[in-house]
Protein backbone atom coordinates (compact mmCIF):
# COMPACT_ATOMS: atom_id res chain seq x y z
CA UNK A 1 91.20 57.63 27.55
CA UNK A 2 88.30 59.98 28.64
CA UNK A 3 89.51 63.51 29.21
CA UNK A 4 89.58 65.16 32.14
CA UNK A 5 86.37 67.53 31.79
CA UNK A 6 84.68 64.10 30.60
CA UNK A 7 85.34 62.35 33.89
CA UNK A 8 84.62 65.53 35.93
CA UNK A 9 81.48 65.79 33.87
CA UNK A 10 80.12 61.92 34.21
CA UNK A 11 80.95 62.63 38.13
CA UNK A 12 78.96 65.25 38.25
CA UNK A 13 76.22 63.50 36.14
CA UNK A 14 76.07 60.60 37.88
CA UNK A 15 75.57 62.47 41.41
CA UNK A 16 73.10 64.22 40.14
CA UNK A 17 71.27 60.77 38.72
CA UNK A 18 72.11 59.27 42.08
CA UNK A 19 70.24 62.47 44.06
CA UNK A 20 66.98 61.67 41.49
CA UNK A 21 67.09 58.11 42.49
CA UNK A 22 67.75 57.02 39.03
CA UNK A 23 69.34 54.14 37.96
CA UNK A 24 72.49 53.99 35.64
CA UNK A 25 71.83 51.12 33.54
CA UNK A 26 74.72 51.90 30.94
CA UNK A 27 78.01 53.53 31.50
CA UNK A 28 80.12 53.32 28.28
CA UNK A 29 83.29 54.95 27.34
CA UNK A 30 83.09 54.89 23.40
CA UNK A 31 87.14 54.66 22.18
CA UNK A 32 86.41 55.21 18.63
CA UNK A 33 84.18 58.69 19.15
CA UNK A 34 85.58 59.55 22.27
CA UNK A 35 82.28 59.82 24.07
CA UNK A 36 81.30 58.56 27.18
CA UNK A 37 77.57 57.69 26.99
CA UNK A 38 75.20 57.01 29.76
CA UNK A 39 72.00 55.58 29.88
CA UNK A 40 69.50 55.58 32.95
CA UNK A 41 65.92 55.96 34.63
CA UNK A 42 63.51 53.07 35.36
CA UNK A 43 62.42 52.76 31.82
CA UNK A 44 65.86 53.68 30.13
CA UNK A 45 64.35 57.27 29.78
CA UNK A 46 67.38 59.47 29.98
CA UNK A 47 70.30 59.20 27.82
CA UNK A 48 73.61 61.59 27.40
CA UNK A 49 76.48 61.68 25.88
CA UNK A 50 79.48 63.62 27.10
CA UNK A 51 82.23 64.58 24.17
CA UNK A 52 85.41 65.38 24.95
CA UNK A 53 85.00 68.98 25.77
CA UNK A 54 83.02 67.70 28.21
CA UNK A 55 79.68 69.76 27.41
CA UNK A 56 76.80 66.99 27.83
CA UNK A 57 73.90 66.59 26.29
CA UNK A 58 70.61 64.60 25.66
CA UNK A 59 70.16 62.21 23.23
């Protein structure tokens, strides 16, 4: 299960995509590295990954 700064963080992230007019294309919750990833833009151009501690970053 995603901690809670991860799900406060991929809120706040996906606002914040949603106020760019971005698309998400990929919202994953990774079980195994405890990551939530998320992939968007028109060309797939912005990906970040949000550990548990909940401090995001670009990949």
């Amino acid at each position: 299960m995603p901690t809670y700064q991860q799900c406060l963080q991929a809120l706040i992230l996906s606002q914040w995509l949603s106020n760019c007019y971005q698309p998400i294309n990929v919202y994953r919750y990774d079980s195994q590295q405890e990551t939530i990833y998320i992939q968007a833009g028109e060309e797939d151009n912005i990906a970040l990954i949000i550990p548990p501690d909940g401090e995001w970053r670009f990949v």
